[in-house]
C-alpha atoms as a PDB file:
ATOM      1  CA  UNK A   1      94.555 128.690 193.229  1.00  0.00           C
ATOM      2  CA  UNK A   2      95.059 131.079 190.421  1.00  0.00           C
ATOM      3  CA  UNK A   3      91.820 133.653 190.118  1.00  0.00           C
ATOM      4  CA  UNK A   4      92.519 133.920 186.439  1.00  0.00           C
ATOM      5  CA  UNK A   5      92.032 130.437 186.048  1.00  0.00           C
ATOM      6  CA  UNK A   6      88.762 130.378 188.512  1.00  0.00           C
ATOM      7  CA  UNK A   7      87.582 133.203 186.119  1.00  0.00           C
ATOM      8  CA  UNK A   8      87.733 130.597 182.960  1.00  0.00           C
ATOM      9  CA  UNK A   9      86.161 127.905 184.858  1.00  0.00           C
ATOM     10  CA  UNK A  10      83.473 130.446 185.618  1.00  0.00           C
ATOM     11  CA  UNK A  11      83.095 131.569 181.694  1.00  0.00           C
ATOM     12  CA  UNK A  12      83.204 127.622 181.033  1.00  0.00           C
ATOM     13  CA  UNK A  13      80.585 126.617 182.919  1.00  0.00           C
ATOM     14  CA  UNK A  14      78.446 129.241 181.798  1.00  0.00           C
ATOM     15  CA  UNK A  15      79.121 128.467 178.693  1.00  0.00           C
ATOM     16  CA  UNK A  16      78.096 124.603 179.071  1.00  0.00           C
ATOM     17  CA  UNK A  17      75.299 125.548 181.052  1.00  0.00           C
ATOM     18  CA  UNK A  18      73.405 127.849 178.313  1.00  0.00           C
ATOM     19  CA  UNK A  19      74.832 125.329 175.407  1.00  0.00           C
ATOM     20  CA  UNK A  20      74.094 121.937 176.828  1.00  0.00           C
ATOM     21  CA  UNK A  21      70.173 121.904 176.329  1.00  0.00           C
ATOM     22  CA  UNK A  22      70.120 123.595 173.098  1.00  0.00           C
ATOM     23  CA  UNK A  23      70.421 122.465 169.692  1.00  0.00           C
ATOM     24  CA  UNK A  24      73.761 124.297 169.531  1.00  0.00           C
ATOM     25  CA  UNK A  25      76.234 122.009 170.615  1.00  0.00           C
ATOM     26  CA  UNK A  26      77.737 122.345 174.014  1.00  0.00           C
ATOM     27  CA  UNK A  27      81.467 120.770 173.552  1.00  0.00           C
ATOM     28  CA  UNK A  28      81.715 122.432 170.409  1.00  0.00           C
ATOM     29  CA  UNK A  29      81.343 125.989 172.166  1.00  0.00           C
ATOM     30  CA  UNK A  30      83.554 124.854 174.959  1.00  0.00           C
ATOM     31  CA  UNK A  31      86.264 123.771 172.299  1.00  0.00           C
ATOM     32  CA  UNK A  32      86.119 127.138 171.004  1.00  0.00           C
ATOM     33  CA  UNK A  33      85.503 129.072 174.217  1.00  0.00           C
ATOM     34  CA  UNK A  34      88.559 126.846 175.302  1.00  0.00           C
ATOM     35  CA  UNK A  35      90.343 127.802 172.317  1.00  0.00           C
ATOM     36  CA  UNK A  36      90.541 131.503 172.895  1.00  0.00           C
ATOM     37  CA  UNK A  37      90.868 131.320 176.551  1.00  0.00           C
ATOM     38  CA  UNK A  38      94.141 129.356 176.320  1.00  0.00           C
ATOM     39  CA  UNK A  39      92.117 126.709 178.471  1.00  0.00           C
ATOM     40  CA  UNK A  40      92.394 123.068 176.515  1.00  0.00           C
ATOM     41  CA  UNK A  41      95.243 120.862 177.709  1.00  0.00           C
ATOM     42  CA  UNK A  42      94.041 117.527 178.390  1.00  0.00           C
ATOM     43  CA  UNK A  43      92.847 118.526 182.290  1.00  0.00           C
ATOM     44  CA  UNK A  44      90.579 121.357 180.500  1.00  0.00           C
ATOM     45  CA  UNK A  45      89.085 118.213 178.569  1.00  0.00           C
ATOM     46  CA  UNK A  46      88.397 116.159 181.214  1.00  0.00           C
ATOM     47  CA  UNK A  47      86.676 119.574 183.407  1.00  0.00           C
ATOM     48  CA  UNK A  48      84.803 120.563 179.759  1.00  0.00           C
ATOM     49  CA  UNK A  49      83.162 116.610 180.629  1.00  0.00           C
ATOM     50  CA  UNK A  50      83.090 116.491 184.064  1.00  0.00           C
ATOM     51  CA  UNK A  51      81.035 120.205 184.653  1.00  0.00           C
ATOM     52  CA  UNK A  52      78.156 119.030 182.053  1.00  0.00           C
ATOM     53  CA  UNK A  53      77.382 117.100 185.634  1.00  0.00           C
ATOM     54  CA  UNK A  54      76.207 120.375 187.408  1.00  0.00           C
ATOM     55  CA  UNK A  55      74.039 121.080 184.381  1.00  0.00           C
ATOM     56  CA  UNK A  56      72.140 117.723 184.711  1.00  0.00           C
ATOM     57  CA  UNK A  57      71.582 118.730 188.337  1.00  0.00           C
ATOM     58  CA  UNK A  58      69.585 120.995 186.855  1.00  0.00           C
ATOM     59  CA  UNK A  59      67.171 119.274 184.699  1.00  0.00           C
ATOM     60  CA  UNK A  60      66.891 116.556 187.776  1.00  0.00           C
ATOM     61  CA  UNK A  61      65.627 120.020 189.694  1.00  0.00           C
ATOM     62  CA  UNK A  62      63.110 121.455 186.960  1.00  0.00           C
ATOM     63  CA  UNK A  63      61.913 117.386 186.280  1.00  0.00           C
ATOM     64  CA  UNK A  64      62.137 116.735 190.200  1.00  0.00           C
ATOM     65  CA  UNK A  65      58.250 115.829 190.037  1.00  0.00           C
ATOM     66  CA  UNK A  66      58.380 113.011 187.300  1.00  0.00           C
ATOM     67  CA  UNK A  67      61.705 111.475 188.078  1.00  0.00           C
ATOM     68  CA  UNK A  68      60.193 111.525 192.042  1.00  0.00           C
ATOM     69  CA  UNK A  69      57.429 110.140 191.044  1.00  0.00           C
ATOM     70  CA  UNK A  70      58.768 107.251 188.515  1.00  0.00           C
ATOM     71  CA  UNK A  71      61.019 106.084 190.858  1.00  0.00           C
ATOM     72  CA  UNK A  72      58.083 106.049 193.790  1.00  0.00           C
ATOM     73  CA  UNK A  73      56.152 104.199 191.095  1.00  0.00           C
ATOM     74  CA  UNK A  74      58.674 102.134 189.569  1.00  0.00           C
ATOM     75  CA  UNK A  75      57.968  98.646 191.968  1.00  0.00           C
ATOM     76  CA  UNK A  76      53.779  98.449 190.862  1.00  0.00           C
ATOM     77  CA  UNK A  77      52.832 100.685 188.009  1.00  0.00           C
ATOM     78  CA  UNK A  78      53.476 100.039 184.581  1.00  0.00           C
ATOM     79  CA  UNK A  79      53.791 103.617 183.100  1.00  0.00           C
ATOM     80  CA  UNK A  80      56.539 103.872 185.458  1.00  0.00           C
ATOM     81  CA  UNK A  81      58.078 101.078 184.255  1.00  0.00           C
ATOM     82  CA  UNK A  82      58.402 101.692 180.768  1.00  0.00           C
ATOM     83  CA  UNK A  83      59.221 105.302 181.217  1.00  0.00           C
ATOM     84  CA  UNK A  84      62.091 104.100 182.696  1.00  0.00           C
ATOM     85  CA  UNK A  85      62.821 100.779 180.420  1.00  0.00           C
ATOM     86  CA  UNK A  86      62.563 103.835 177.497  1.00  0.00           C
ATOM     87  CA  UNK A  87      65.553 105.650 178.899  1.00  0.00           C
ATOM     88  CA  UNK A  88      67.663 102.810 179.553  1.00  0.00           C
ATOM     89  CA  UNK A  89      66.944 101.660 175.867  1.00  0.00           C
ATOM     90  CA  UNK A  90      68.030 105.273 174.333  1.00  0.00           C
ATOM     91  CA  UNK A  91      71.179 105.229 176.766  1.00  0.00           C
ATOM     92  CA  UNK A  92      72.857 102.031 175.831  1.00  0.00           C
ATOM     93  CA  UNK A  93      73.573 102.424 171.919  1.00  0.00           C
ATOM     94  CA  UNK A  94      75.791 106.209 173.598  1.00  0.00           C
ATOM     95  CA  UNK A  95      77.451 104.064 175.945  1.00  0.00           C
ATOM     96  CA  UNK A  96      78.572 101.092 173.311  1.00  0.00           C
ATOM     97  CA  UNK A  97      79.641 103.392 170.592  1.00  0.00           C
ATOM     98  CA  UNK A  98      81.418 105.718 172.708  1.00  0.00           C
ATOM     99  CA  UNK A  99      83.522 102.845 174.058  1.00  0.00           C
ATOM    100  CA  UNK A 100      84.613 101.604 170.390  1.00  0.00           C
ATOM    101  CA  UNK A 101      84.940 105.220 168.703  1.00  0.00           C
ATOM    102  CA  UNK A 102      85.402 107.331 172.000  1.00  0.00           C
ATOM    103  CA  UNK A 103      89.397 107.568 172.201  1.00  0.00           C
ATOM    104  CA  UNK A 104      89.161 107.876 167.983  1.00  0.00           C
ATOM    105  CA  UNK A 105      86.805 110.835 167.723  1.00  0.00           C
ATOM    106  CA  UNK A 106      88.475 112.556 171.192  1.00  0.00           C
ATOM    107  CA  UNK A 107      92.041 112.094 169.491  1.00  0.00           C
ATOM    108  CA  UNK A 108      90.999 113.609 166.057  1.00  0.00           C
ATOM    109  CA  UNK A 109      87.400 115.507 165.603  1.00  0.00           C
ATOM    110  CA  UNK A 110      87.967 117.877 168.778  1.00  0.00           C
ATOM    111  CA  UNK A 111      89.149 120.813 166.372  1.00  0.00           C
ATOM    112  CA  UNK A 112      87.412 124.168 165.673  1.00  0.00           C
ATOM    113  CA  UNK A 113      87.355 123.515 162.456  1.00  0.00           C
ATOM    114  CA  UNK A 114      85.331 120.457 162.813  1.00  0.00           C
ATOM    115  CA  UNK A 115      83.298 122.158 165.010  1.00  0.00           C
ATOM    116  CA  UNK A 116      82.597 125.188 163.146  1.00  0.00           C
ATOM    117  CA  UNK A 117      82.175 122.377 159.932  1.00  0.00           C
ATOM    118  CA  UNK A 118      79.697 120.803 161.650  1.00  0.00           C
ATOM    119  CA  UNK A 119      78.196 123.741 163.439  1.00  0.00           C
ATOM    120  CA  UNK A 120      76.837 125.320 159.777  1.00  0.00           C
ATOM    121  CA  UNK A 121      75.777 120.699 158.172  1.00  0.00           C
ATOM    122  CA  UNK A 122      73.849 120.883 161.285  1.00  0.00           C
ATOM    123  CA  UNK A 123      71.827 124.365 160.997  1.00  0.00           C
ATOM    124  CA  UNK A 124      70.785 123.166 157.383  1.00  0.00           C
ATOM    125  CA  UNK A 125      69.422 120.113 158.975  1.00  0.00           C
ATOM    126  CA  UNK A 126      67.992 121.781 161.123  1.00  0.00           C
ATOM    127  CA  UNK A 127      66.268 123.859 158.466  1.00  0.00           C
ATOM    128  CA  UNK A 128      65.478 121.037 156.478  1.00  0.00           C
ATOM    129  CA  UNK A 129      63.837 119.167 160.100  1.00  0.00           C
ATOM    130  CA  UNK A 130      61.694 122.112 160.643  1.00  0.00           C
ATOM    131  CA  UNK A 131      59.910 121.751 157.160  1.00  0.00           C
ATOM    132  CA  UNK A 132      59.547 118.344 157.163  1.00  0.00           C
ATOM    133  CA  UNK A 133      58.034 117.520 160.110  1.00  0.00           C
ATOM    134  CA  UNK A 134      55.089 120.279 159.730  1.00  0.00           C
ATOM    135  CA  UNK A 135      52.452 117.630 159.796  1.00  0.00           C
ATOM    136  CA  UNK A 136      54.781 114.649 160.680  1.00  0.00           C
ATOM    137  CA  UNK A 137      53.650 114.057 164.098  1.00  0.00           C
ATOM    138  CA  UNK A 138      52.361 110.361 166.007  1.00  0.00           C
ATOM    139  CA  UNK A 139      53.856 111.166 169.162  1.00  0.00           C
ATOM    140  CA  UNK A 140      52.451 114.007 171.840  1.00  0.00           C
ATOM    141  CA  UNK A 141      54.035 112.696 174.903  1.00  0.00           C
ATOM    142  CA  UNK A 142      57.295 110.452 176.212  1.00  0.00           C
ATOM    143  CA  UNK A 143      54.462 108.177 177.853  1.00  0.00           C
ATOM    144  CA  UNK A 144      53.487 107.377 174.219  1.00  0.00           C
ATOM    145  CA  UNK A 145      56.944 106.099 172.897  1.00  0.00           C
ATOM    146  CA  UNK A 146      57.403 102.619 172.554  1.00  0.00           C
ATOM    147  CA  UNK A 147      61.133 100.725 173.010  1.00  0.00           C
ATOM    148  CA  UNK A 148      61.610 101.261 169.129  1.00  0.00           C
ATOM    149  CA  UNK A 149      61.032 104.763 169.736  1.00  0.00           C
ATOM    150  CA  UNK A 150      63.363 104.801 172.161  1.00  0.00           C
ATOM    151  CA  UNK A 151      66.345 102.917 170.745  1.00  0.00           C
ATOM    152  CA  UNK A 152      65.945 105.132 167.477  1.00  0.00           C
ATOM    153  CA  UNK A 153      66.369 108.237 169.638  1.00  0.00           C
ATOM    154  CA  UNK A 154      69.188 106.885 171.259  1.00  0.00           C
ATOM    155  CA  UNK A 155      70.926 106.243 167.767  1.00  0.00           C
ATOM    156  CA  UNK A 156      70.539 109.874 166.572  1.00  0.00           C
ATOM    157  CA  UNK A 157      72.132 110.470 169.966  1.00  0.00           C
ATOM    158  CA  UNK A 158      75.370 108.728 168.917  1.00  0.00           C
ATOM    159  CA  UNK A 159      75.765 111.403 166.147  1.00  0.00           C
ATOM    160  CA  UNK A 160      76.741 113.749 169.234  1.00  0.00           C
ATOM    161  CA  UNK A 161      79.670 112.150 169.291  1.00  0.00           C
ATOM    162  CA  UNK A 162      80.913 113.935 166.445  1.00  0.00           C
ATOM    163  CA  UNK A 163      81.879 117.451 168.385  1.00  0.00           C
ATOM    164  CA  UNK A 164      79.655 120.425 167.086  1.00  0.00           C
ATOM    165  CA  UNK A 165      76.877 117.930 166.127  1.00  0.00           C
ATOM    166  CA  UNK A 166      74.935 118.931 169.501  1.00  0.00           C
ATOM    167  CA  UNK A 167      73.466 116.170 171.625  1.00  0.00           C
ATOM    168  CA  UNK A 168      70.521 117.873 172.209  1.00  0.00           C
ATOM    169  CA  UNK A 169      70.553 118.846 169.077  1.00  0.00           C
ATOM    170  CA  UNK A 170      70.287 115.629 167.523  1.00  0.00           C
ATOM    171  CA  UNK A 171      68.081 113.794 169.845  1.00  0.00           C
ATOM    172  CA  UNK A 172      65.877 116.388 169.554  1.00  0.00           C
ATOM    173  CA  UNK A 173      65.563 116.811 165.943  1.00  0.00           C
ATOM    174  CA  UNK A 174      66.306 113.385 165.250  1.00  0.00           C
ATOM    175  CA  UNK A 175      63.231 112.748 167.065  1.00  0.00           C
ATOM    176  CA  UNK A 176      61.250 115.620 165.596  1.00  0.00           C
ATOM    177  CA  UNK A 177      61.814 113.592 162.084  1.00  0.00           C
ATOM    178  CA  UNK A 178      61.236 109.747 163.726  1.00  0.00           C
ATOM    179  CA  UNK A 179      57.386 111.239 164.313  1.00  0.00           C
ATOM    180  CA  UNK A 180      58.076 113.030 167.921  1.00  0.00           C
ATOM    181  CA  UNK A 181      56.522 116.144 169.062  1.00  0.00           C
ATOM    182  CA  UNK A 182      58.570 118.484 169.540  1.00  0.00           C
ATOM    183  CA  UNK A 183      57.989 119.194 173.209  1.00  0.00           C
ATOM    184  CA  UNK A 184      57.974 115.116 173.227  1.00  0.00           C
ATOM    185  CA  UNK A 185      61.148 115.307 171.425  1.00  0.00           C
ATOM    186  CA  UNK A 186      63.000 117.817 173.999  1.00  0.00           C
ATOM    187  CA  UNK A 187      61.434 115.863 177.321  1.00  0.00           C
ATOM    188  CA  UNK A 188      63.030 112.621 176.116  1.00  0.00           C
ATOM    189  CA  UNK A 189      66.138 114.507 175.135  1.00  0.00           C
ATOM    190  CA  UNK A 190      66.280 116.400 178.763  1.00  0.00           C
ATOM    191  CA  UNK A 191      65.707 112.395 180.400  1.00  0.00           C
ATOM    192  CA  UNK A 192      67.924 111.000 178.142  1.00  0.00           C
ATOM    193  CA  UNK A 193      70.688 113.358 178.940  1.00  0.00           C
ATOM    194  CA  UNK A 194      70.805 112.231 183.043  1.00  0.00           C
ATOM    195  CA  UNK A 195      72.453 108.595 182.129  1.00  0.00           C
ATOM    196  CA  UNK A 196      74.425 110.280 179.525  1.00  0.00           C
ATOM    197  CA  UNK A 197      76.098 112.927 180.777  1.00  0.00           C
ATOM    198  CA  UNK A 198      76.442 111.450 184.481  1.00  0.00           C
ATOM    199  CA  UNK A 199      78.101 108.492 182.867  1.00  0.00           C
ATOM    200  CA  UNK A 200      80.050 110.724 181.079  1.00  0.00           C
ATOM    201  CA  UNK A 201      81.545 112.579 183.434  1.00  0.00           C
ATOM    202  CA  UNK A 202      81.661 109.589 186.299  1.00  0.00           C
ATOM    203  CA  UNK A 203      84.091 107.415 183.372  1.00  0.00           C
ATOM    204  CA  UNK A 204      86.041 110.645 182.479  1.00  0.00           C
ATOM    205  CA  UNK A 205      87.008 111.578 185.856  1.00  0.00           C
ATOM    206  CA  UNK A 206      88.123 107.986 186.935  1.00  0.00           C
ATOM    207  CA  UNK A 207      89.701 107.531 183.081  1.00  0.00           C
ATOM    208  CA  UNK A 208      91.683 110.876 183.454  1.00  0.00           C
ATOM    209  CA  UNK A 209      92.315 110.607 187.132  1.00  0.00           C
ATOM    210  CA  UNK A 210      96.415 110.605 187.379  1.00  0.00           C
ATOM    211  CA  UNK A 211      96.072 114.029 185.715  1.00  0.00           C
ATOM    212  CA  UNK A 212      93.807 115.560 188.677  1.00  0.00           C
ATOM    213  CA  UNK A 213      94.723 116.175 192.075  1.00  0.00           C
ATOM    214  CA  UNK A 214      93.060 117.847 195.591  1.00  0.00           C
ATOM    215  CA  UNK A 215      93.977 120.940 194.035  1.00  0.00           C
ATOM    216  CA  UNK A 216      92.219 120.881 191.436  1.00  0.00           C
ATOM    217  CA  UNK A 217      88.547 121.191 193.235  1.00  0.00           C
ATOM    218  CA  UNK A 218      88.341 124.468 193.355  1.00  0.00           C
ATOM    219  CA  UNK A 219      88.355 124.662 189.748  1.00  0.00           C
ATOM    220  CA  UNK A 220      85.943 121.655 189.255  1.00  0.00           C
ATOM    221  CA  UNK A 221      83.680 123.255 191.849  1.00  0.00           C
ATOM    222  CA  UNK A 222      83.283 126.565 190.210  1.00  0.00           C
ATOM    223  CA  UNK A 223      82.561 125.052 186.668  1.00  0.00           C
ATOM    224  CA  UNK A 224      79.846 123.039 188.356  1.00  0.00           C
ATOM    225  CA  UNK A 225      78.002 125.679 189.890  1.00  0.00           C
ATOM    226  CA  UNK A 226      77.973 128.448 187.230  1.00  0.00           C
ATOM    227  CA  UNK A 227      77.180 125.376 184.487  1.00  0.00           C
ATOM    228  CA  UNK A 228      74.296 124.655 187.122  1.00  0.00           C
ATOM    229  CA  UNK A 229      72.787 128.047 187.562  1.00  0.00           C
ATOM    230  CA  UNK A 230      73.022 128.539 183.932  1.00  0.00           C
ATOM    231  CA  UNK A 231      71.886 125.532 182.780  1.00  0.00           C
ATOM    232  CA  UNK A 232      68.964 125.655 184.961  1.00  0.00           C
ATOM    233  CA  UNK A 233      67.780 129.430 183.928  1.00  0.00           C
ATOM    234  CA  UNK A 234      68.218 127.982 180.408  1.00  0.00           C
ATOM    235  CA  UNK A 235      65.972 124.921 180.636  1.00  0.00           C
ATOM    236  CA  UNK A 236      63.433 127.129 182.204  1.00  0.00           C
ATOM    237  CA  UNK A 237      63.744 129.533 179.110  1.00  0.00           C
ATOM    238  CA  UNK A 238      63.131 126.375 176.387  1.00  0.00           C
ATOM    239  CA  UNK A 239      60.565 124.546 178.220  1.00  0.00           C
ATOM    240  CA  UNK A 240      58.579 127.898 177.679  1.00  0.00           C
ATOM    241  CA  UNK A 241      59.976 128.905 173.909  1.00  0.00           C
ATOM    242  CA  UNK A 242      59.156 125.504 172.191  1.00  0.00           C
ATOM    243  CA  UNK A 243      55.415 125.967 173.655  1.00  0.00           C
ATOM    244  CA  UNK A 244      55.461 128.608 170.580  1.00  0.00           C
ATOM    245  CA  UNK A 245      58.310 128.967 168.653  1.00  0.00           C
ATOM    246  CA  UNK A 246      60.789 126.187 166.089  1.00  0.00           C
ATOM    247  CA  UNK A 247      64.059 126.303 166.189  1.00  0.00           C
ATOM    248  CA  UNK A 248      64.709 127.694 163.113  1.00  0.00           C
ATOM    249  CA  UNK A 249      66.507 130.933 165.122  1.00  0.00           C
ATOM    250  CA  UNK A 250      69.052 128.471 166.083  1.00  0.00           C
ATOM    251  CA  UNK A 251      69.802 126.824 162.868  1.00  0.00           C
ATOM    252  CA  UNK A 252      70.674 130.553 161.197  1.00  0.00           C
ATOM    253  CA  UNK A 253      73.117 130.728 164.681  1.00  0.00           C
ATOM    254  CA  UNK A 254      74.587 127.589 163.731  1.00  0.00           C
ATOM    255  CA  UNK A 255      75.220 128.669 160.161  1.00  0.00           C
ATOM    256  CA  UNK A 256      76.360 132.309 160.735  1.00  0.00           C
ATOM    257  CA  UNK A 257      78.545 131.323 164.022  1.00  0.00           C
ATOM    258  CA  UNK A 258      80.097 128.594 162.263  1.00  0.00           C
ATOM    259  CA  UNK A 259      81.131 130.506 158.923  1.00  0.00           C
ATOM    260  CA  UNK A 260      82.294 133.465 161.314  1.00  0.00           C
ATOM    261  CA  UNK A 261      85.239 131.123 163.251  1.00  0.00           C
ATOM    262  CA  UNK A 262      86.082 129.813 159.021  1.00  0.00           C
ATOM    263  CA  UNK A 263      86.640 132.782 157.890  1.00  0.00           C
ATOM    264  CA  UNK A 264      88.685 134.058 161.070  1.00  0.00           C
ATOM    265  CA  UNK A 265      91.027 130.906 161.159  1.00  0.00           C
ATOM    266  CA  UNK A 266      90.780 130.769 157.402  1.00  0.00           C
ATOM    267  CA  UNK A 267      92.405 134.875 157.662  1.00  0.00           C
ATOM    268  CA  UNK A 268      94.634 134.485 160.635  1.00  0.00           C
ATOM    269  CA  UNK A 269      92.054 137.183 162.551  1.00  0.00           C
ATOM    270  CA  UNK A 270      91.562 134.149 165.493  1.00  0.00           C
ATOM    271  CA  UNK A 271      94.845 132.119 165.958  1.00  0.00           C
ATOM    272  CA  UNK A 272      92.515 129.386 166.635  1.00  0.00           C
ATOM    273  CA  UNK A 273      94.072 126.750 168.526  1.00  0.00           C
ATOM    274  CA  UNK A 274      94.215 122.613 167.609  1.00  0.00           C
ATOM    275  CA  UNK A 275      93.495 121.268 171.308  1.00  0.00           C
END
């Protein structure tokens, strides 16, 4: 196996891992890490989808206790129950659009240009989210959502789909604006994100799999593990920074980092490549 190539898996997966959770858009930073690094053939699109696998490994580790519990609880209590009815609800509407627009938005979106595009629409939203929802909240806790709750969140996921949008991003905010708290908002997203992103990666892998072989699991394996570690020092970080602070820090990083990779395609400076 080719170090040089371990080394981008490595940079990859850290990049996914610190990306994933925040409202910053994961695939559109490994589209543009991917981009420089000379790493985004069609193989590097299916890893980009499969690692996001070691960085829900992570949230199932810091959210051990609840998931352990709901599933203890699942058969007799009725908190239980519902927690889990709520996630399935906010899944479905991801996996149903993804299988009609999927091979559409994969084919023509997955462009740093999009992505930087949609990087700076989202930071105003962002911006805009932040204000509006000062004295918008009915919802404290993910125990206190109801189905519509749910399958609302789960629409605002589907924007995700749109590469640079930021999954977390949008069920996050999304759900700051349907009346969510925002530490409300972020559990559901963290939840939400198991179904999706293991589903993900599961119907990637087995889509995709004529292009891997045995000797690819090296590779596979060391975007997992760094997108693990990182992901999991990141969620740590969050869990502690929304306790206190908006995320109006990341909507000016949206805005500046997407107007930095316009005006470096726009003036050659990046030869920013199409996928």
């Amino acid at each position: 196996m080719d170090l040089l190539l371990l080394l981008k898996a490595a940079i990859m997966g850290v990049v996914e891992g610190l990306t994933e959770f925040l409202p910053i858009s994961s695939t559109g930073h490994l589209i543009l890490a991917g981009a420089l690094l000379g790493f985004d053939d069609e193989k590097a699109k299916v890893f980009d989808i499969a690692i996001q696998t070691g960085a829900i490994f992570a949230v199932i580790l810091v959210y051990w206790e609840r998931i352990r519990s709901t599933i203890i609880e699942l058969p007799t209590q009725r908190r239980a129950q519902k927690f889990a009815l709520n996630v399935l609800i906010g899944f479905l509407p991801a996996v149903v659009l993804a299988l009609i627009f999927g091979k559409f938005i994969k084919a023509h979106l997955f462009t740093p240009i999009v992505v930087a595009t949609t990087f700076i629409l989202g930071g105003f939203i962002i911006l805009w989210a932040e204000k509006r929802t000062a004295v918008a909240t009915r919802v404290h806790s993910v125990d206190d959502m109801t189905a519509l709750d749910a399958f609302k969140v789960g629409l605002v996921q589907c924007l995700a789909m749109i590469p640079g949008t930021s999954r977390s991003g949008s069920t996050i905010i999304g759900g700051m604006l349907l009346g969510l708290s925002r530490k409300a908002a972020t559990d559901f997203s963290f939840f939400l994100a198991i179904p999706t992103l293991i589903g993900a990666g599961v119907y990637s892998l087995y889509k995709e799999r004529a292009l891997l072989s045995a000797a690819d699991i090296p590779l596979f394996a060391v975007g997992l593990v760094f997108s693990f570690i990182s992901a999991w020092l990141c969620v740590r970080w969050l869990l502690r920074y929304i306790s206190r602070n908006s995320f109006v820090p990341f909507a000016y990083y949206r805005i500046v980092f997407g107007i930095v990779v316009l005006l470096t395609a726009w003036s050659g400076l990046v030869s920013w490549s199409e996928g």
